[in-house]
Protein backbone atom coordinates (compact mmCIF):
# COMPACT_ATOMS: atom_id res chain seq x y z
CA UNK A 1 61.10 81.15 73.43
CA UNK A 2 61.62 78.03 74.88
CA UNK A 3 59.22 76.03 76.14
CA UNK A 4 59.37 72.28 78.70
CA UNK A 5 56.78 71.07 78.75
CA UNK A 6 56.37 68.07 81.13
CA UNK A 7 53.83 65.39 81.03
CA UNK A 8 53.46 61.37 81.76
CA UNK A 9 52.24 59.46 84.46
CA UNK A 10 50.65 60.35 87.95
CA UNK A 11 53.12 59.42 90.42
CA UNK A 12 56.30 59.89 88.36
CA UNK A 13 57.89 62.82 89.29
CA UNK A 14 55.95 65.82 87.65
CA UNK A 15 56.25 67.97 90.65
CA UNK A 16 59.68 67.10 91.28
CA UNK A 17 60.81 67.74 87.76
CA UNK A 18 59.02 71.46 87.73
CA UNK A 19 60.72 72.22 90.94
CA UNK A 20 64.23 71.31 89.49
CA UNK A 21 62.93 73.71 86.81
CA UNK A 22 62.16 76.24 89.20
CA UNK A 23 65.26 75.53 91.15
CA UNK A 24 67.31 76.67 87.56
CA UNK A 25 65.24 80.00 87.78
CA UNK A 26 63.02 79.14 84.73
CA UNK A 27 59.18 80.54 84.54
CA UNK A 28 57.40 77.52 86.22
CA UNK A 29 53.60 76.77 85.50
CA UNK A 30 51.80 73.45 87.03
CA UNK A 31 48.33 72.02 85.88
CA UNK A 32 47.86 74.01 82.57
CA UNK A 33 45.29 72.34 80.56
CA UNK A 34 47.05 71.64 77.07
CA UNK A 35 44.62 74.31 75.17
CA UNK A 36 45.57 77.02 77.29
CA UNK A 37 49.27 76.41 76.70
CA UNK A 38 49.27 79.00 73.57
CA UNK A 39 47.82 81.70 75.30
CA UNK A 40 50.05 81.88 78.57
CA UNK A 41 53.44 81.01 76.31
CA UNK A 42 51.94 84.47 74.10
CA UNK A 43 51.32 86.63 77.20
CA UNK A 44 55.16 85.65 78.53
CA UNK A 45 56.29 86.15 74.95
CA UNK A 46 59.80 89.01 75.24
CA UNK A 47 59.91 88.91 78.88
CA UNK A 48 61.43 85.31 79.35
CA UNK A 49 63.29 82.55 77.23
CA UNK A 50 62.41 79.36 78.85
CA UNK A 51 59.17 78.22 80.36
CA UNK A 52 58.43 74.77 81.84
CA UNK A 53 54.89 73.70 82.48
CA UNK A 54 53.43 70.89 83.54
CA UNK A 55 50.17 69.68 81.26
CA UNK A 56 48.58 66.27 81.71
CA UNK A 57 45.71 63.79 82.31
CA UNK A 58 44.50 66.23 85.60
CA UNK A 59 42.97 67.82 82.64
CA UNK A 60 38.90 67.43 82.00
CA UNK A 61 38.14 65.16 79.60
CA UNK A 62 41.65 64.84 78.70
CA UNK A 63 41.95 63.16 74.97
CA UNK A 64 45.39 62.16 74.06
CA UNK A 65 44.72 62.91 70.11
CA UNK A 66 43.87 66.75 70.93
CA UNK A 67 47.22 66.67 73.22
CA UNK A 68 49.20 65.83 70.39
CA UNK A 69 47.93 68.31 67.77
CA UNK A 70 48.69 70.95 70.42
CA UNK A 71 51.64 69.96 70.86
CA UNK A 72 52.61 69.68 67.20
CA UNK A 73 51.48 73.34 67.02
CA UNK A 74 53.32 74.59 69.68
CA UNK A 75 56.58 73.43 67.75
CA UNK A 76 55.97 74.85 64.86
CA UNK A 77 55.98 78.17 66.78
CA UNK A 78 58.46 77.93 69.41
CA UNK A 79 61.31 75.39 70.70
CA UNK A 80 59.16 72.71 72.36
CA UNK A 81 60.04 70.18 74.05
CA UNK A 82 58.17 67.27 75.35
CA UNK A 83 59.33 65.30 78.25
CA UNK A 84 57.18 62.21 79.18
CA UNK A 85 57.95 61.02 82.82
CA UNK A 86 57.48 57.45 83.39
CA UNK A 87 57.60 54.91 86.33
CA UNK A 88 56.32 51.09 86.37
CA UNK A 89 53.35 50.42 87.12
CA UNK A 90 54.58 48.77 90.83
CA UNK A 91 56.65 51.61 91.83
CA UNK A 92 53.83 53.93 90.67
CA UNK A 93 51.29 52.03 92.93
CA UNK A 94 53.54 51.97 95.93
CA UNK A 95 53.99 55.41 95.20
CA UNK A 96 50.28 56.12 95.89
CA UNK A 97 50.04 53.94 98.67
CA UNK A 98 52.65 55.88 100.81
CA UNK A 99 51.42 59.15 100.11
CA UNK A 100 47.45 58.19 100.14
CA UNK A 101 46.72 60.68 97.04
CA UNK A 102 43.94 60.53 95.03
CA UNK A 103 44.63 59.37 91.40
CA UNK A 104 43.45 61.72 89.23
CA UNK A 105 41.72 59.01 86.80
CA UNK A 106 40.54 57.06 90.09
CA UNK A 107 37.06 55.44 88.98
CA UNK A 108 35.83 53.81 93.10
CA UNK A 109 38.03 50.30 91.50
CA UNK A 110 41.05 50.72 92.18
CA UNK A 111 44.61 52.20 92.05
CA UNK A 112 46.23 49.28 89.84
CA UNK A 113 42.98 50.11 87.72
CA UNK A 114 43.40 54.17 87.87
CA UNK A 115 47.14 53.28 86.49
CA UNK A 116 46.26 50.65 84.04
CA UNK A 117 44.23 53.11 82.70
CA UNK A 118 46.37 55.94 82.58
CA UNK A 119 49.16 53.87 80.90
CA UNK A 120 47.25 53.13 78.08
CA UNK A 121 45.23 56.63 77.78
CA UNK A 122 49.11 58.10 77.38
CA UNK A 123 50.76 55.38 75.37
CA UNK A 124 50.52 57.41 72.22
CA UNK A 125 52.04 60.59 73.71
CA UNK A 126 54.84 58.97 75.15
CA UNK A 127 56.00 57.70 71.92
CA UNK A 128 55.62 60.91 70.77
CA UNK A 129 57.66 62.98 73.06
CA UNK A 130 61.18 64.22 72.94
CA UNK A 131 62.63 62.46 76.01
CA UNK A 132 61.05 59.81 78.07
CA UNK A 133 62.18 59.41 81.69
CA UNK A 134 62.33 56.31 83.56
CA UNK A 135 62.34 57.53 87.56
CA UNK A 136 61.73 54.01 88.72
CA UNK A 137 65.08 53.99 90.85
CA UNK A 138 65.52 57.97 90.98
CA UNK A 139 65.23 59.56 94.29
CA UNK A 140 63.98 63.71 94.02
CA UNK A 141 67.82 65.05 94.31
CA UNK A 142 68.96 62.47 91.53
CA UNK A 143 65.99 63.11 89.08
CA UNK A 144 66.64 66.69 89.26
CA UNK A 145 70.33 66.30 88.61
CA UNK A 146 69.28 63.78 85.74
CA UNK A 147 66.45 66.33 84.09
CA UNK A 148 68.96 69.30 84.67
CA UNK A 149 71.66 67.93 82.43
CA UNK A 150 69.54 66.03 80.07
CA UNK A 151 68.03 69.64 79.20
CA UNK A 152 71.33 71.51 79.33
CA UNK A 153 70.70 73.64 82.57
CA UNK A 154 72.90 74.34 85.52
CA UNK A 155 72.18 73.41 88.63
CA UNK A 156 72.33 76.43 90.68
CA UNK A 157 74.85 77.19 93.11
CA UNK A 158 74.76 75.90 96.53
CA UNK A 159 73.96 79.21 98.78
CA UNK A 160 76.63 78.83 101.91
CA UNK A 161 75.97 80.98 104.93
CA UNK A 162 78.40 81.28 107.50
CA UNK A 163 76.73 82.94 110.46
CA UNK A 164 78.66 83.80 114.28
CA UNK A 165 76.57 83.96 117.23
CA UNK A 166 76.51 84.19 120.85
CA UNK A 167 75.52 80.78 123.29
CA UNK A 168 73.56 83.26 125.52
CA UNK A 169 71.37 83.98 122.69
CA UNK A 170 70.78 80.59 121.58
CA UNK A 171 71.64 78.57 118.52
CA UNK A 172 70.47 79.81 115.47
CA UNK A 173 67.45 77.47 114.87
CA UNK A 174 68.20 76.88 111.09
CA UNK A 175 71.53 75.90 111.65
CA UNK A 176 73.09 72.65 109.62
CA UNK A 177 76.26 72.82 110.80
CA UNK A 178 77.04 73.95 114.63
CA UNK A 179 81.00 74.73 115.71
CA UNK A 180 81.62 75.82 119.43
CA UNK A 181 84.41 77.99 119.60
CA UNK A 182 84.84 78.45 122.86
CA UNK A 183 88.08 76.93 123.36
CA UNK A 184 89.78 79.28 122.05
CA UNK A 185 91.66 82.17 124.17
CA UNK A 186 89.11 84.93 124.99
CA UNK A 187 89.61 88.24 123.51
CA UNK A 188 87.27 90.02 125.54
CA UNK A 189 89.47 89.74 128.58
CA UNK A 190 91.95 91.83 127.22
CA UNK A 191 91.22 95.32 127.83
CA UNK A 192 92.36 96.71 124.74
CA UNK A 193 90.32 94.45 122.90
CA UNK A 194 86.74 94.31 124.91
CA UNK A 195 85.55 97.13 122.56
CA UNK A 196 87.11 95.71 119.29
CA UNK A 197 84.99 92.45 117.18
CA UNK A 198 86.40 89.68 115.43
CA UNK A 199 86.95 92.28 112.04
CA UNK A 200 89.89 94.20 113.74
CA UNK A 201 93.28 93.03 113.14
CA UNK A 202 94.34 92.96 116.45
CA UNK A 203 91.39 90.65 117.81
CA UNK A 204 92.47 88.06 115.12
CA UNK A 205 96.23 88.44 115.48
CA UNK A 206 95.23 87.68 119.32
CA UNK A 207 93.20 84.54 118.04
CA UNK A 208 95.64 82.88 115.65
CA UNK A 209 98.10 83.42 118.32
CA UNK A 210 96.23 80.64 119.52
CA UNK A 211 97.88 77.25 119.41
CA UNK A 212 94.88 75.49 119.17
CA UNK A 213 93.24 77.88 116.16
CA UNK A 214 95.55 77.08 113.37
CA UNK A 215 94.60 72.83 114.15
CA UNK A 216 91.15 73.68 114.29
CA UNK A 217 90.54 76.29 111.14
CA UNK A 218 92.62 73.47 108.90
CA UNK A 219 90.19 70.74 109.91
CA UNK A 220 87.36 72.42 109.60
CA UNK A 221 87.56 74.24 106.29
CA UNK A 222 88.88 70.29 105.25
CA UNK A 223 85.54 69.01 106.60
CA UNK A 224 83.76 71.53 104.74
CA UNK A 225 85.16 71.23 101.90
CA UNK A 226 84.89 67.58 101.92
CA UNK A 227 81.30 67.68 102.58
CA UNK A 228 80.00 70.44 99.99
CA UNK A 229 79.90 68.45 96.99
CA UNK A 230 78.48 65.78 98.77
CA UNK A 231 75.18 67.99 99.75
CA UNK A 232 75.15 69.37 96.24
CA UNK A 233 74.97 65.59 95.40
CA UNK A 234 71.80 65.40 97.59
CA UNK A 235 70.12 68.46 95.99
CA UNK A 236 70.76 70.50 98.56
CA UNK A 237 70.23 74.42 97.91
CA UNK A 238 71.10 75.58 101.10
CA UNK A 239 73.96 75.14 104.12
CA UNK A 240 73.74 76.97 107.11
CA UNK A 241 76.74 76.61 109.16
CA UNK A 242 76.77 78.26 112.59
CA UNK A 243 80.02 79.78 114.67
CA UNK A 244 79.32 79.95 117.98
CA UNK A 245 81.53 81.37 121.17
CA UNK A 246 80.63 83.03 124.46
CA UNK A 247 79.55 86.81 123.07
CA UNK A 248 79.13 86.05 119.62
CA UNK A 249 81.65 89.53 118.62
CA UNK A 250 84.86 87.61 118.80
CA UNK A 251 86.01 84.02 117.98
CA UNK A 252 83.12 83.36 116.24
CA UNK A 253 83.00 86.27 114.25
CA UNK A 254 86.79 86.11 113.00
CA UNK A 255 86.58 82.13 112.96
CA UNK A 256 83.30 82.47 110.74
CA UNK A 257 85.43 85.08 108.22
CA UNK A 258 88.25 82.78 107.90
CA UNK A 259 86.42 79.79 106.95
CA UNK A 260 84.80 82.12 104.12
CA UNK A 261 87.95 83.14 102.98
CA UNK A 262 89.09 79.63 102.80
CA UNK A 263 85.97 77.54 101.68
CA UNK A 264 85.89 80.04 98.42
CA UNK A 265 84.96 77.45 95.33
CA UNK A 266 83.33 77.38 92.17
CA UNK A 267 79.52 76.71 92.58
CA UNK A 268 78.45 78.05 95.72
CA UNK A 269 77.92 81.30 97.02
CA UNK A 270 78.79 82.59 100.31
CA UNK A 271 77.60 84.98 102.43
CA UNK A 272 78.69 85.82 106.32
CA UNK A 273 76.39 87.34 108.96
CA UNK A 274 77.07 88.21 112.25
CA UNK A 275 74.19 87.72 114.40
CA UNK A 276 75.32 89.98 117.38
CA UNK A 277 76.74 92.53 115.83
CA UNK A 278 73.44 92.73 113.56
CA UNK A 279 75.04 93.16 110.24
């Protein structure tokens, strides 16, 4: 088994590293105190391969010594890894005073104290981990990209859904992207094609009959396209991008398929839903 386990200093990124973990689809465990480590990597023992948990000074009486031994013993065991997550001390105060938390080794001084502290209390793990990581200048999206290839994980797929849907039933409320479709020619007031949905042949033979469709579709799946990496730059897991026409059973629907078809890349996963035709 394989176990990450991530320490260093309040304020650094813990949280956001374990995420990233989580993100990958490991086993994720926050706030285990150092002694306890054995006993939960034992109990997962043949049902995963990689753990990550999160042990540090949020621990009673927390002794840096003890840490270590543990530590030592967990590698001669498993494949442990120790990543130390650092910040300077400025960035780590300015940290605190945006988000008003409590530091966990706050004394009634004060937070340049509570860090001073804490710097010192860890200075022998740090030199003792595997990887230390600076996340003075790292945003969330750009430590998890940074943790995620320093450990040798893939990020995981950006999850693309492409969903039609009618105006009269409102916008789907966790849309990213919103395309109004209604421009395009109206199969619905064709009588042979009222019944039919955008999945029939003939309703999208009668759409890319269209002169403005062909325009439109190349544009958009460019936009797309051009935009994808750029969210899986930011971190994001998710894109939601919404089809819209009059009914939600025609334009949309066969507009919403084509861009599938033609968005299909490596990394991301795509899945269509029609709203009104409750798929």
């Amino acid at each position: 088994m394989r176990i990450i386990l991530l320490t260093g200093y309040s304020g650094a990124g813990k949280s956001s590293a374990l995420k990233a973990c989580e993100d990958c689809g490991l086993a994720s465990m926050d706030n285990i105190p150092i002694e306890a480590v054995a006993g939960v990597v034992a109990s997962l023992h043949n049902t995963i391969e990689t753990v990550a948990i999160c042990s540090d000074v949020r621990t009673p009486s927390f002794d840096p010594v003890h840490y270590m031994q543990h530590v030592t013993e967990l590698k001669n065991h498993y494949q442990c890894e120790l990543v130390f997550l650092a910040s300077d001390a400025a960035v780590l105060q300015g940290r605190y005073n945006v988000t008003k938390h409590r530091h966990p080794l706050y004394d009634g001084t004060s937070i340049e104290h509570s860090i001073a502290r804490e710097i010192d209390l860890l200075h022998s793990v740090r030199m003792g981990a595997d990887y230390v990581v600076d996340t003075s200048l790292f945003t969330p999206h750009t430590l998890k990209q940074h943790l995620l290839h320093m450990l040798g994980f893939t990020p995981p797929a950006l999850m693309v859904l492409i969903q039609s849907f009618s105006y009269r039933m409102g916008v789907p409320h966790n849309a990213d992207l919103v395309f109004d479709v209604r421009f395009l020619k109206n199969p619905f007031y064709r009588k042979e094609l009222t019944q039919s949905t955008g999945r029939d042949a003939a309703v999208g033979n009668y759409i890319k009959q269209d002169e403005h469709f062909q325009p439109f579709i190349d544009r958009l799946s460019d936009l797309v396209h051009w935009l994808i990496p750029l969210y899986v730059g930011e971190g994001k897991s998710y894109l939601t991008i919404a089809i819209g026409c009059t009914g939600g059973k025609h334009r949309s629907v066969y507009v919403a398929e084509t861009l599938a078809h033609l968005i299909q890349q490596e990394h991301i996963i795509i899945e269509v839903q029609h709203r009104e035709l409750r798929n």
